[in-house]
N, C-alpha and C. Protein backbone atom coordinates (compact mmCIF):
# COMPACT_ATOMS: atom_id res chain seq x y z
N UNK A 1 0.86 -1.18 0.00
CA UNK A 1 0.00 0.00 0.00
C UNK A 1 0.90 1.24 0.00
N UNK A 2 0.50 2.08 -0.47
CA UNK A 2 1.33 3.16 -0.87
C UNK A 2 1.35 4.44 0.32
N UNK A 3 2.08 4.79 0.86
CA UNK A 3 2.75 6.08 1.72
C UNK A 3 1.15 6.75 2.06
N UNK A 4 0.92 7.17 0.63
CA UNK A 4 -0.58 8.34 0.96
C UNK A 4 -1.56 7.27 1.04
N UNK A 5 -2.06 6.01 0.91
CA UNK A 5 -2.92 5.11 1.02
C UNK A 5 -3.33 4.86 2.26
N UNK A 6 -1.43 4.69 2.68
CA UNK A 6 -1.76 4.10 5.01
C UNK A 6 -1.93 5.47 5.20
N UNK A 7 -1.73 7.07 5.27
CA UNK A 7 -2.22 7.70 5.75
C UNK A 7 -3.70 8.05 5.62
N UNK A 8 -4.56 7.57 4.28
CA UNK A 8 -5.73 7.73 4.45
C UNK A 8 -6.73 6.72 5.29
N UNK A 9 -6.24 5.48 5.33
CA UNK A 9 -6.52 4.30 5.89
C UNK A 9 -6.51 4.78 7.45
N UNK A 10 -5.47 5.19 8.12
CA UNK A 10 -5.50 5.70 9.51
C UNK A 10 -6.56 6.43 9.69
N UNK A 11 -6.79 7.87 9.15
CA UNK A 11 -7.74 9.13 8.63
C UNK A 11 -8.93 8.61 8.49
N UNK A 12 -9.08 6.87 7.87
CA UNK A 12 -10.70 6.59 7.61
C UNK A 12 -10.81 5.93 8.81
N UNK A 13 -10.43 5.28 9.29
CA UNK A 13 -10.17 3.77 10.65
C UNK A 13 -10.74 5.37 11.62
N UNK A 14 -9.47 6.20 11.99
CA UNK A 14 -9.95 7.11 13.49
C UNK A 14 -11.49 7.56 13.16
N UNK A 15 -12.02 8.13 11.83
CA UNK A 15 -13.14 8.54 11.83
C UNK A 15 -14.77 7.87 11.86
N UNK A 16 -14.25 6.19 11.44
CA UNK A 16 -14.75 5.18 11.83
C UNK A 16 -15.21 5.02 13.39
N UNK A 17 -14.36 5.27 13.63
CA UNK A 17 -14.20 4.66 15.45
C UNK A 17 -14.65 5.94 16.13
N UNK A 18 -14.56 7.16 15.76
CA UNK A 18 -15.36 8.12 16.40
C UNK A 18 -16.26 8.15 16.24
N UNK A 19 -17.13 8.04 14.80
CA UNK A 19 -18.70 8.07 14.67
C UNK A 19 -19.43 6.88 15.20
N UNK A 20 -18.39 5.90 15.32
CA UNK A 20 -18.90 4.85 16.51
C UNK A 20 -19.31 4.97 17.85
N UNK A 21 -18.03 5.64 18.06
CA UNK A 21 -18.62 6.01 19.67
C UNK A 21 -19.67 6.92 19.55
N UNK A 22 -19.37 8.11 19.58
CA UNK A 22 -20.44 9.12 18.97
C UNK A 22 -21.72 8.43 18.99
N UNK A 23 -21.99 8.05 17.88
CA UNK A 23 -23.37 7.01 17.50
C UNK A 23 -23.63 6.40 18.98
N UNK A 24 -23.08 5.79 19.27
CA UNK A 24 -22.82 4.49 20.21
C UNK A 24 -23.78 5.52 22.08
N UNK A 25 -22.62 6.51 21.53
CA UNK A 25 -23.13 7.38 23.04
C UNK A 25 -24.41 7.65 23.14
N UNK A 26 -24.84 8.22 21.79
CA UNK A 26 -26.16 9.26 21.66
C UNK A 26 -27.27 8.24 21.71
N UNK A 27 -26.99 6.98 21.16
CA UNK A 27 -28.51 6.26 20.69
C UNK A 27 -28.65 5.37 22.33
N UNK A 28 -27.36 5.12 23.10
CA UNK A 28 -28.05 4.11 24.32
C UNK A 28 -28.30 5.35 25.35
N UNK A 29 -28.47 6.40 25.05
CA UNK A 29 -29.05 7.06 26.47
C UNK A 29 -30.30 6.57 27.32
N UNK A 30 -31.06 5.76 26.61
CA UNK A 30 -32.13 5.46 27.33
C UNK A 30 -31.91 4.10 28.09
N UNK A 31 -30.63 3.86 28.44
CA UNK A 31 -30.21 2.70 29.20
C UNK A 31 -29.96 3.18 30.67
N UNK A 32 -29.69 4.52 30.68
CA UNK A 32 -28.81 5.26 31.91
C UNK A 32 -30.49 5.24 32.78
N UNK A 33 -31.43 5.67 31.69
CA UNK A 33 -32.80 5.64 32.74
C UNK A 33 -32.95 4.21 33.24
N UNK A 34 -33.18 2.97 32.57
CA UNK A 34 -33.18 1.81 33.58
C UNK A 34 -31.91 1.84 34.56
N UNK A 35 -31.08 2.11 33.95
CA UNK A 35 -29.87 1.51 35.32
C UNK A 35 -29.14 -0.01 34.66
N UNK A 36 -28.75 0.54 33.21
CA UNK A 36 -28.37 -0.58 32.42
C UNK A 36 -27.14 -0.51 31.80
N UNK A 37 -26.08 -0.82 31.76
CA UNK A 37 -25.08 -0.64 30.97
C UNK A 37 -24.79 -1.13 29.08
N UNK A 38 -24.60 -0.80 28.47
CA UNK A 38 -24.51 -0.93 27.16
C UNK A 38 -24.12 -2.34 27.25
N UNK A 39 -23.16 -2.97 27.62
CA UNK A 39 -22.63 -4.63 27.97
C UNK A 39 -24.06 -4.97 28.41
N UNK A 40 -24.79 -4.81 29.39
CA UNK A 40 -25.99 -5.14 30.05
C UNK A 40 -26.71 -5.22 29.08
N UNK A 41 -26.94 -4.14 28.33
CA UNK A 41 -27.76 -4.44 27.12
C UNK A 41 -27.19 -5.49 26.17
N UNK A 42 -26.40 -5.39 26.00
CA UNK A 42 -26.20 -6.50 24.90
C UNK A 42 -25.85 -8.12 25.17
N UNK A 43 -25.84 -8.02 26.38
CA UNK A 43 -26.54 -9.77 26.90
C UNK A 43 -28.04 -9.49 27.20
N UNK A 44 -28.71 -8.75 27.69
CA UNK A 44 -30.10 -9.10 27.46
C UNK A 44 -30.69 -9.12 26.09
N UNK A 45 -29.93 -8.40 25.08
CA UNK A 45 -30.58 -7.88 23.73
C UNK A 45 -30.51 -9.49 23.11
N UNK A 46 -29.27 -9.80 23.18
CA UNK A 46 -28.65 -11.30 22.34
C UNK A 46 -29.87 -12.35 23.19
N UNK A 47 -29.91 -12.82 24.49
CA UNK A 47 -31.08 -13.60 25.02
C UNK A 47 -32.47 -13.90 25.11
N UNK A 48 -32.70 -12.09 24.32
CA UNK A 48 -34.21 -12.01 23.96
C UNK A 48 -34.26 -12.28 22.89
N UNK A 49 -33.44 -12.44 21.79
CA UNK A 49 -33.61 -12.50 20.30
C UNK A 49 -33.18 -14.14 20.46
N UNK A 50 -32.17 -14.57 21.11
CA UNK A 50 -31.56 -16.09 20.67
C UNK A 50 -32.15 -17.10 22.02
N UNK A 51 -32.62 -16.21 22.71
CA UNK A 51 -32.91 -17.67 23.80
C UNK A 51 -31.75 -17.64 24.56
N UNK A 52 -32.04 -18.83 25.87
CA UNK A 52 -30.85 -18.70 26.69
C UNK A 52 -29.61 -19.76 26.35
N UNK A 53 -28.64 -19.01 26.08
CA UNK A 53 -27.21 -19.28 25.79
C UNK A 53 -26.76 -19.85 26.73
N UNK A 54 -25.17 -20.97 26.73
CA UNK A 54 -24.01 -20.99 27.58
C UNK A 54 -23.13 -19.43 27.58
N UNK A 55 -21.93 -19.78 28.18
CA UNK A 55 -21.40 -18.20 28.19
C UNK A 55 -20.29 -18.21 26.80
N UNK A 56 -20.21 -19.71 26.32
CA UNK A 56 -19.24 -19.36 25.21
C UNK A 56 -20.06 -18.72 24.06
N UNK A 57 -21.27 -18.97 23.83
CA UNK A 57 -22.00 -18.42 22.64
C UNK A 57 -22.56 -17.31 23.08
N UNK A 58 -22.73 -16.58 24.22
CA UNK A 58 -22.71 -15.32 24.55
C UNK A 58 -21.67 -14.16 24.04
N UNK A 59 -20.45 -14.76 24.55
CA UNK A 59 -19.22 -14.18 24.52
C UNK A 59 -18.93 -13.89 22.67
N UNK A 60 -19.69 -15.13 21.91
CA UNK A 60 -19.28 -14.41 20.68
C UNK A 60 -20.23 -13.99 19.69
N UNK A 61 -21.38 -13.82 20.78
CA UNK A 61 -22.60 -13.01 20.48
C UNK A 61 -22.46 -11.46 20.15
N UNK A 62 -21.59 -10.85 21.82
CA UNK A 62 -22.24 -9.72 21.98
C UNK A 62 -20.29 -9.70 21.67
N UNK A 63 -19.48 -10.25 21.45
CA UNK A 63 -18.36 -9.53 21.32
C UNK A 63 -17.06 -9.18 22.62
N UNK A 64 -17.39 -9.83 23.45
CA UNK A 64 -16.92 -9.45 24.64
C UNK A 64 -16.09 -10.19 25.41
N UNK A 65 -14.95 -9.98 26.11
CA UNK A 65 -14.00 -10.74 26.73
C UNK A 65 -14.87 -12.41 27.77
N UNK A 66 -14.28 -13.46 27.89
CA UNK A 66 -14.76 -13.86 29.04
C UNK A 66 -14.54 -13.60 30.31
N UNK A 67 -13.77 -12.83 30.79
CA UNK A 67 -13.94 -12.29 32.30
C UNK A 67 -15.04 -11.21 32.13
N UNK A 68 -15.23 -10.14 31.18
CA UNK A 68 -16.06 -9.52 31.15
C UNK A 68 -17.40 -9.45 30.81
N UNK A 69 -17.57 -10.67 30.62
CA UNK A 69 -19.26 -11.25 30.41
C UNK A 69 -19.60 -11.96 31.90
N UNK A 70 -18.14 -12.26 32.48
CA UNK A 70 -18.60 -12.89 33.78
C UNK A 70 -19.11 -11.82 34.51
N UNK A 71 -18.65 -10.91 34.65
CA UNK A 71 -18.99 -9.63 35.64
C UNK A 71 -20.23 -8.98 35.03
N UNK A 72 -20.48 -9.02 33.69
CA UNK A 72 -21.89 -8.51 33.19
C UNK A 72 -23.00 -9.54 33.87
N UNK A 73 -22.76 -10.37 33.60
CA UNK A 73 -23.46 -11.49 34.08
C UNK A 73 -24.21 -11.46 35.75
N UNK A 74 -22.72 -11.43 36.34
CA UNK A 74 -23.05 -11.63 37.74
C UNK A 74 -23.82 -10.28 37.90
N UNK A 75 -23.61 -8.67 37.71
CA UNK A 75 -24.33 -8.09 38.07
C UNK A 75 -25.77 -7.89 37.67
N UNK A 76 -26.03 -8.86 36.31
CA UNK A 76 -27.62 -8.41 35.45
C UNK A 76 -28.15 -9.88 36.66
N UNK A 77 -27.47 -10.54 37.44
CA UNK A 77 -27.85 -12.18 38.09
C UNK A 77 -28.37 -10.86 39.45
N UNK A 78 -27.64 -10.33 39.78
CA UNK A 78 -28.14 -9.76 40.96
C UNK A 78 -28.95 -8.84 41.19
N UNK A 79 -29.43 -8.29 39.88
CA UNK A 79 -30.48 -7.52 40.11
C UNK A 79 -32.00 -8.46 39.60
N UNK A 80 -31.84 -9.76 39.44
CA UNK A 80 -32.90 -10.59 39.02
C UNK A 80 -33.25 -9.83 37.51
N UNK A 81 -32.19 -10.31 36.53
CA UNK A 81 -32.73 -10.12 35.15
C UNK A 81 -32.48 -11.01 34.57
N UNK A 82 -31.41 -11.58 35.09
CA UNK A 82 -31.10 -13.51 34.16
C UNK A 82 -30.88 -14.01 35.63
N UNK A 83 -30.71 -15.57 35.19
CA UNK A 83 -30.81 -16.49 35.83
C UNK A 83 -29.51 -17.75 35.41
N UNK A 84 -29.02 -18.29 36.20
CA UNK A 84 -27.70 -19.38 35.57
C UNK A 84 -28.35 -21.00 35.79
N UNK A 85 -28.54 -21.53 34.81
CA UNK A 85 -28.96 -23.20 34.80
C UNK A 85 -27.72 -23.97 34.75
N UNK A 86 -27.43 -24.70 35.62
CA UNK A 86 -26.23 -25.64 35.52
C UNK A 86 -26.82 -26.98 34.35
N UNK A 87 -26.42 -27.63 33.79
CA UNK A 87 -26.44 -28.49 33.03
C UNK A 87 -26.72 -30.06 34.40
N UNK A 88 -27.77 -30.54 34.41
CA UNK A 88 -27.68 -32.23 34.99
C UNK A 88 -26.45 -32.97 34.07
N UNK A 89 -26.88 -32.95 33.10
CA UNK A 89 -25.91 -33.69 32.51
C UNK A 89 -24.46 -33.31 31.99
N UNK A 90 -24.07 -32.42 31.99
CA UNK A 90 -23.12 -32.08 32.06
C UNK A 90 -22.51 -30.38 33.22
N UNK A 91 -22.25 -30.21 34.48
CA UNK A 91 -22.51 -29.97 35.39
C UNK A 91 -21.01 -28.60 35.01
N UNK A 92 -20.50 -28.85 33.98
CA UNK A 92 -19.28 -27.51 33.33
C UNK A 92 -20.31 -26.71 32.51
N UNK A 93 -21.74 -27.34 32.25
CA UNK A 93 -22.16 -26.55 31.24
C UNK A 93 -23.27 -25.44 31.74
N UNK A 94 -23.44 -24.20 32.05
CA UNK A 94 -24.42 -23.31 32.18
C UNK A 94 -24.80 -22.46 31.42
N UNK A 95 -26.24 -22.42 31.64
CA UNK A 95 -27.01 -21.83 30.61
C UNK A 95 -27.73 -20.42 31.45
N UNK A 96 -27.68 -19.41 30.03
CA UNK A 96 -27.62 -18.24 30.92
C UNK A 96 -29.42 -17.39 30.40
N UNK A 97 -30.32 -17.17 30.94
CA UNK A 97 -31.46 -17.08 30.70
C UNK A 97 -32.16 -15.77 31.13
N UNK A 98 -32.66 -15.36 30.46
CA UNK A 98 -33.99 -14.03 31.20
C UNK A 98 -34.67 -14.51 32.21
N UNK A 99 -34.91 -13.89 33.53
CA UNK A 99 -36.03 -14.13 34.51
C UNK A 99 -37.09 -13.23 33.68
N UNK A 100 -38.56 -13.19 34.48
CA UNK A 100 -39.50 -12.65 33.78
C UNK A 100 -39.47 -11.17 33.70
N UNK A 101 -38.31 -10.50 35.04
CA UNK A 101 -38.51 -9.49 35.23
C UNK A 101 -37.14 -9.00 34.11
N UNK A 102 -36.11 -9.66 33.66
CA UNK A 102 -35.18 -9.26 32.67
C UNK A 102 -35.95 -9.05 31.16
N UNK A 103 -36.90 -9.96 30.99
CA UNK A 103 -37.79 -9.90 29.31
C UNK A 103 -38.33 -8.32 30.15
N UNK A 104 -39.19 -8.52 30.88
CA UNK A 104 -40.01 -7.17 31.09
C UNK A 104 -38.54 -5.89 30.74
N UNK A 105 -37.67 -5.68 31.24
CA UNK A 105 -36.65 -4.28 31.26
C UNK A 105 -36.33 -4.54 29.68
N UNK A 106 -35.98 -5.51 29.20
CA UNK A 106 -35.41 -5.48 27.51
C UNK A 106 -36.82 -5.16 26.39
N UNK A 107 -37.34 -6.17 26.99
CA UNK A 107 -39.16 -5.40 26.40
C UNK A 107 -39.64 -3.99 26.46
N UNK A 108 -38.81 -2.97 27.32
CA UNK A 108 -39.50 -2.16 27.46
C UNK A 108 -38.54 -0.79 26.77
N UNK A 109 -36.94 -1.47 26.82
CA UNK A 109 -36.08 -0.69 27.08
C UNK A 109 -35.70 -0.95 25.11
N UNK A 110 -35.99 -1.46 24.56
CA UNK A 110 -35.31 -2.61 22.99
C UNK A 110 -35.84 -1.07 22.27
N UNK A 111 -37.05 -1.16 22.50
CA UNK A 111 -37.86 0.66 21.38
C UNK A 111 -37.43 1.33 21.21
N UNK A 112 -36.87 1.73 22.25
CA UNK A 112 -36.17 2.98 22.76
C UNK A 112 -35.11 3.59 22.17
N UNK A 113 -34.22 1.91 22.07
CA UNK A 113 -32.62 1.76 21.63
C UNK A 113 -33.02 1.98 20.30
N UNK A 114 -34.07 0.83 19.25
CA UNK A 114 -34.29 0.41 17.94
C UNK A 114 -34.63 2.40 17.51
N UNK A 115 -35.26 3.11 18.32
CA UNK A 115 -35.74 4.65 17.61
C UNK A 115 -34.71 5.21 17.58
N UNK A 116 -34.16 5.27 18.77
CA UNK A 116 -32.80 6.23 19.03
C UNK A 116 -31.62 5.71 17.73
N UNK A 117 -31.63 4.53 17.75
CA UNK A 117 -30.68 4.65 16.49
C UNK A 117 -31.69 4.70 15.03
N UNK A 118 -32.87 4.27 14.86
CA UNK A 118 -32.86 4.85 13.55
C UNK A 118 -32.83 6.48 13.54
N UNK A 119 -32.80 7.03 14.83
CA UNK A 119 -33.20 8.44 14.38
C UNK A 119 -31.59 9.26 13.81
N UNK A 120 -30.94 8.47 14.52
CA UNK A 120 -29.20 9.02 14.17
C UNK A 120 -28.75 8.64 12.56
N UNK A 121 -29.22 7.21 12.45
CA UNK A 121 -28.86 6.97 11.23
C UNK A 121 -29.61 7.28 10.26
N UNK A 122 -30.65 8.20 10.38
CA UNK A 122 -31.57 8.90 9.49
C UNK A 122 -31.01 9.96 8.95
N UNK A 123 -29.78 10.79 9.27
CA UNK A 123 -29.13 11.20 8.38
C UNK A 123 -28.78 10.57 6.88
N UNK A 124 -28.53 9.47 7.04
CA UNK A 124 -28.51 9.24 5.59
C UNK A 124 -29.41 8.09 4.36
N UNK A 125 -29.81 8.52 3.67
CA UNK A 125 -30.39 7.86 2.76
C UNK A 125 -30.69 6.12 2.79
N UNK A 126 -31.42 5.55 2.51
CA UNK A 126 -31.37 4.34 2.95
C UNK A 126 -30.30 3.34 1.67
N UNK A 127 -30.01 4.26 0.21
CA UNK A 127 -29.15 3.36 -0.45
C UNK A 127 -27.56 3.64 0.16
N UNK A 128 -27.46 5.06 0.71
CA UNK A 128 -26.57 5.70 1.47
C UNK A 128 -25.86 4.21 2.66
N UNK A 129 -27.05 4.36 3.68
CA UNK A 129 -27.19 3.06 4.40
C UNK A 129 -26.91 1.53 3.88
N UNK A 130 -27.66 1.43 3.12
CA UNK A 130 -27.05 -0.11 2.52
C UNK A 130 -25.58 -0.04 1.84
N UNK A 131 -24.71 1.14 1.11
CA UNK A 131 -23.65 0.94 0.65
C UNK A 131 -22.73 0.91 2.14
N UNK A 132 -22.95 1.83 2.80
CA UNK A 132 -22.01 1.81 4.36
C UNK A 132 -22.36 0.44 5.14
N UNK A 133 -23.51 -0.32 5.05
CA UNK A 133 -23.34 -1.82 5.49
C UNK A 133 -22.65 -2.09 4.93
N UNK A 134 -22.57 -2.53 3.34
CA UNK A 134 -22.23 -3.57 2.43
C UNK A 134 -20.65 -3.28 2.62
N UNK A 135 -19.96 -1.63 2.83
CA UNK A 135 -18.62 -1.26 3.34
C UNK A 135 -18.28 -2.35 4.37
N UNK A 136 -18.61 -1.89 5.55
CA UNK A 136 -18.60 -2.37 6.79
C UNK A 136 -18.52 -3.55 6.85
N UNK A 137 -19.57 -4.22 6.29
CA UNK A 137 -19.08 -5.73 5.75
C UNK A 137 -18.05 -6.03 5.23
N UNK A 138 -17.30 -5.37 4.53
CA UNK A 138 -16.50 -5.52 3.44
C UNK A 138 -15.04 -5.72 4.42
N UNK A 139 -14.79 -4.74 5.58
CA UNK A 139 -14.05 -4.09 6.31
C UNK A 139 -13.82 -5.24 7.48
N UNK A 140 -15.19 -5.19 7.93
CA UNK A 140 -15.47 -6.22 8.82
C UNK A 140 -14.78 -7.28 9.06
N UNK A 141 -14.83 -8.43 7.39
CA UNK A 141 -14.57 -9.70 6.79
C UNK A 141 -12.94 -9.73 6.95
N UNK A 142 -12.66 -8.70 6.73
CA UNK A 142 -10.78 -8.37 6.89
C UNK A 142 -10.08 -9.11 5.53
N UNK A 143 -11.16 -9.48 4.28
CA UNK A 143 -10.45 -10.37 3.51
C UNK A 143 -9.55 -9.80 2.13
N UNK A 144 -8.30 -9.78 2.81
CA UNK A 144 -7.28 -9.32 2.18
C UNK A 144 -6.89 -9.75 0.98
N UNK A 145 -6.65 -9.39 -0.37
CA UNK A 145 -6.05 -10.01 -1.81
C UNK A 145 -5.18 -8.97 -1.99
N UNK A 146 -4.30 -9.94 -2.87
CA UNK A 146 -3.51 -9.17 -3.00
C UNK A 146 -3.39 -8.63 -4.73
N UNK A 147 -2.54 -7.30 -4.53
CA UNK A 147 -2.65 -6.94 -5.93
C UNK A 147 -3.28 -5.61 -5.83
């Protein structure tokens, strides 16, 4: 890659990662009203859509370290929003689940998130939108050729 190529590549990557956060900040504000953390959200978000998981298909659900799904975990366990099933038959295996009162906070709290970000990403056009997926995908995949 050429001299002026990695400096635009840096230039696109930092501006990437700011409109991420950015984005990221503005659309979960309505988490700070439950008393939810963005990690919090995204193990309840992944459990309401997939059912209850072990912690390895969690972990590469929502993206997240395994010590740090443990501590998401234990604190969404202590406020009664999931629940941990040990496996009978296999007693290494736990399964990690919504109590009724965790569906009720993601049920109530999911709208909120789903408006707040279409309203950010309503800046741009929806073919606008599908070319910056189909990017992102592209980016995502990391699949390098050469030439």
């Amino acid at each position: 890659m050429p001299a002026k190529d990695k400096g635009l590549a840096l230039k696109t990557f930092i501006k990437l990662m700011r409109a991420s956060a950015s984005i990221s900040a503005r659309s979960h504000r309505p988490l700070a009203d439950e008393g939810v953390s963005e990690s919090q959200f995204g193990v309840l978000e992944a459990l309401y859509q997939l059912g209850p998981l072990c912690r390895r298909d969690l972990i590469e659900k929502i993206l997240k370290t395994g010590g740090n799904i443990t501590l998401v975990v234990d604190n969404l366990e202590k406020h009664g929003l999931v629940e941990r099933t040990r496996s009978s038959a296999d007693r290494r295996r736990v399964t990690i689940a919504l109590t009724p009162k965790g569906r009720e906070v993601i049920e109530r709290v999911y709208p909120k998130i789903e408006e707040s970000i279409s309203r950010e990403m309503s800046i741009l056009k929806s073919e606008e939108m599908e070319t910056l997926s189909a990017l992102l995908k592209k980016v995502g995949l990391g699949e390098h050729r050469a030439g």
